[in-house]
C-alpha atoms as a PDB file:
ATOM      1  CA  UNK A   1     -16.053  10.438 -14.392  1.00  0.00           C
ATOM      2  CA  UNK A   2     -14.115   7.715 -13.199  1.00  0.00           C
ATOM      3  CA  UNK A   3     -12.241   9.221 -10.381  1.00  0.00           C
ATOM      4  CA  UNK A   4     -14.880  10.350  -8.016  1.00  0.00           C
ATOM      5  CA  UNK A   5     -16.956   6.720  -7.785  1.00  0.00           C
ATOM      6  CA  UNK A   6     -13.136   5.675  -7.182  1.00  0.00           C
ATOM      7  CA  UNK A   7     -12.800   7.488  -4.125  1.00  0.00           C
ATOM      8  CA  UNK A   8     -16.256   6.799  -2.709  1.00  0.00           C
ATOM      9  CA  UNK A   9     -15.569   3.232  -3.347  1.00  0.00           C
ATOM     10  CA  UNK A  10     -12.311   3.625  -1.478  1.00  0.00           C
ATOM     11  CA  UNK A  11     -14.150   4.835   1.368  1.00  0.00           C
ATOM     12  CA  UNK A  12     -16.546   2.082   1.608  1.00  0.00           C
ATOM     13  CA  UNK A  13     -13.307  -0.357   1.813  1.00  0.00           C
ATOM     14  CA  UNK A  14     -12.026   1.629   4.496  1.00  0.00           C
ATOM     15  CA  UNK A  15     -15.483   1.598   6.243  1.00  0.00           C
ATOM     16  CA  UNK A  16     -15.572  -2.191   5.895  1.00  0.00           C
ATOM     17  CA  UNK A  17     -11.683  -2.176   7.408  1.00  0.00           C
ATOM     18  CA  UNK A  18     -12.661   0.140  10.495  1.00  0.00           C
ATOM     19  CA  UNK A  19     -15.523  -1.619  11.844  1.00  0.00           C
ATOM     20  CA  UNK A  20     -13.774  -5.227  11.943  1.00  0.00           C
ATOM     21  CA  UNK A  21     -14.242  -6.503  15.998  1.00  0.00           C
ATOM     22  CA  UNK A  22     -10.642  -8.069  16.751  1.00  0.00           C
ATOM     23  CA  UNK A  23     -11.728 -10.247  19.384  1.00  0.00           C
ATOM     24  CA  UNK A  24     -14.943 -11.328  17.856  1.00  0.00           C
ATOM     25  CA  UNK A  25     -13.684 -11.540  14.317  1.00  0.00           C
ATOM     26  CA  UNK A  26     -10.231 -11.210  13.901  1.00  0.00           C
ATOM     27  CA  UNK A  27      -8.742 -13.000  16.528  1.00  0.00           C
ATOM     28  CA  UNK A  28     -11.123 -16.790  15.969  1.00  0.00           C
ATOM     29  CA  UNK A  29      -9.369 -16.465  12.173  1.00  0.00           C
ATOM     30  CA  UNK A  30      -6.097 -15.972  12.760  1.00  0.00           C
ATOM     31  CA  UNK A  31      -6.024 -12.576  11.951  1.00  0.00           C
ATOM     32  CA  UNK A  32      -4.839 -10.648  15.035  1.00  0.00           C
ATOM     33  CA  UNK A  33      -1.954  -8.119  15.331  1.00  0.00           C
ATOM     34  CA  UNK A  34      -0.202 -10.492  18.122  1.00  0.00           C
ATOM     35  CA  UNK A  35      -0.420 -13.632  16.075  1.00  0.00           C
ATOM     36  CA  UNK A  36       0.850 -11.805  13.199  1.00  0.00           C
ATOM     37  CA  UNK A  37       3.792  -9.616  15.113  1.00  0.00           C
ATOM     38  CA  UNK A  38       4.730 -12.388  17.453  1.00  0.00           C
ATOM     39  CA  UNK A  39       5.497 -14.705  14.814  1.00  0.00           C
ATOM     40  CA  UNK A  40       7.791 -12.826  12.636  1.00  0.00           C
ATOM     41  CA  UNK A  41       5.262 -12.714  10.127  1.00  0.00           C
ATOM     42  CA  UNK A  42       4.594  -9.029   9.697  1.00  0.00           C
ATOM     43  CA  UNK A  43       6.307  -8.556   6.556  1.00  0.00           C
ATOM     44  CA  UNK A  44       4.223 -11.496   4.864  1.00  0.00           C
ATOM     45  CA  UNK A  45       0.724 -10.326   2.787  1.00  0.00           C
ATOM     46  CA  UNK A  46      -1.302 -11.507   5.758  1.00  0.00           C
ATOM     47  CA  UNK A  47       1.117  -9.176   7.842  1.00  0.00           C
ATOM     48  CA  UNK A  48       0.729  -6.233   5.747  1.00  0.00           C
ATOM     49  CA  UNK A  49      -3.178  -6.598   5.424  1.00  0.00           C
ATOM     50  CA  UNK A  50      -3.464  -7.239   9.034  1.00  0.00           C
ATOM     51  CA  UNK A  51      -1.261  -3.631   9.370  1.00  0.00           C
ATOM     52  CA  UNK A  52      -3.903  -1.915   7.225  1.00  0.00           C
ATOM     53  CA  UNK A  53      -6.944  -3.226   9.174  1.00  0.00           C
ATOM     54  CA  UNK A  54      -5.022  -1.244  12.451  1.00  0.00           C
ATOM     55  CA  UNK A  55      -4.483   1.768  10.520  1.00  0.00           C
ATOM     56  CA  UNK A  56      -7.759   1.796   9.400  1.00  0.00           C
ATOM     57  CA  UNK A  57      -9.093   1.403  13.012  1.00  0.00           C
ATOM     58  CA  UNK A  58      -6.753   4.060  14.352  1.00  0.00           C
ATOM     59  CA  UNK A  59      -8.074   6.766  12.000  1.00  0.00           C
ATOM     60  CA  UNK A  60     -11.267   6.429  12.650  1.00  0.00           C
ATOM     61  CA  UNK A  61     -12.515   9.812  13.729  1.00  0.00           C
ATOM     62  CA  UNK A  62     -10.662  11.622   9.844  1.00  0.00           C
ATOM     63  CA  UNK A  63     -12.718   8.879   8.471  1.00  0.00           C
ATOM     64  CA  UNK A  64     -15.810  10.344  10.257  1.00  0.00           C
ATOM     65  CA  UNK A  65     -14.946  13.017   9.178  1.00  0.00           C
ATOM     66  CA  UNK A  66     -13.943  12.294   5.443  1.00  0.00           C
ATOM     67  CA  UNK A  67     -17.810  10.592   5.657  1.00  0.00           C
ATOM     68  CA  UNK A  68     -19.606  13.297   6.396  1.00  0.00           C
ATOM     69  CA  UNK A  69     -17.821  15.545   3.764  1.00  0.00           C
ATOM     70  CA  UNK A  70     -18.794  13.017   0.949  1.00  0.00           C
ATOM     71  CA  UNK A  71     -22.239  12.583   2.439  1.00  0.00           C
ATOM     72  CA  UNK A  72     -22.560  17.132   2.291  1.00  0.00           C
ATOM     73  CA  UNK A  73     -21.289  16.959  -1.306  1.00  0.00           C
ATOM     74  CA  UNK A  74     -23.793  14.440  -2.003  1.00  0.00           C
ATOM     75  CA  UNK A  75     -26.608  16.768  -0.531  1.00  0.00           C
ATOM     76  CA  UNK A  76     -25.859  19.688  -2.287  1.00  0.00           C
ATOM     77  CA  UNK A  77     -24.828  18.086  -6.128  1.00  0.00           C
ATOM     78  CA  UNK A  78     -27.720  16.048  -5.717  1.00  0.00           C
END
């Protein structure tokens, strides 16, 4: 009961993470992968996070794809 809404709330995170605009959001905050990597900063928390938003960006098409499973399992459980 508890591990499905788990997952699809994991997904929504990793929505939220792939859609981020670096130069439009990322970037005017601080948050960009060359202000974190050219300061020596990557192994910090804001380092790490910054290193998930990427990954999350770079797998963007299994994530498509991991969508539109959850979205067909939804259709047919009802």
């Amino acid at each position: 009961m508890f591990f499905w809404p788990f997952l699809e709330g994991l997904l929504i995170l990793a929505n939220a993470l792939a859609i981020l605009n670096e130069d439009r959001f990322l970037a005017p905050r601080g948050w960009s992968m060359s202000e974190v990597s050219g300061n020596g900063r990557s192994k910090s928390l804001k380092g790490q996070i910054v290193g998930l938003i990427y990954a999350t960006q770079f797998f963007r098409m299994p994530l498509i794809a991991l969508n539109v499973l959850i979205i067909v399992v939804k259709l047919v459980s009802g």
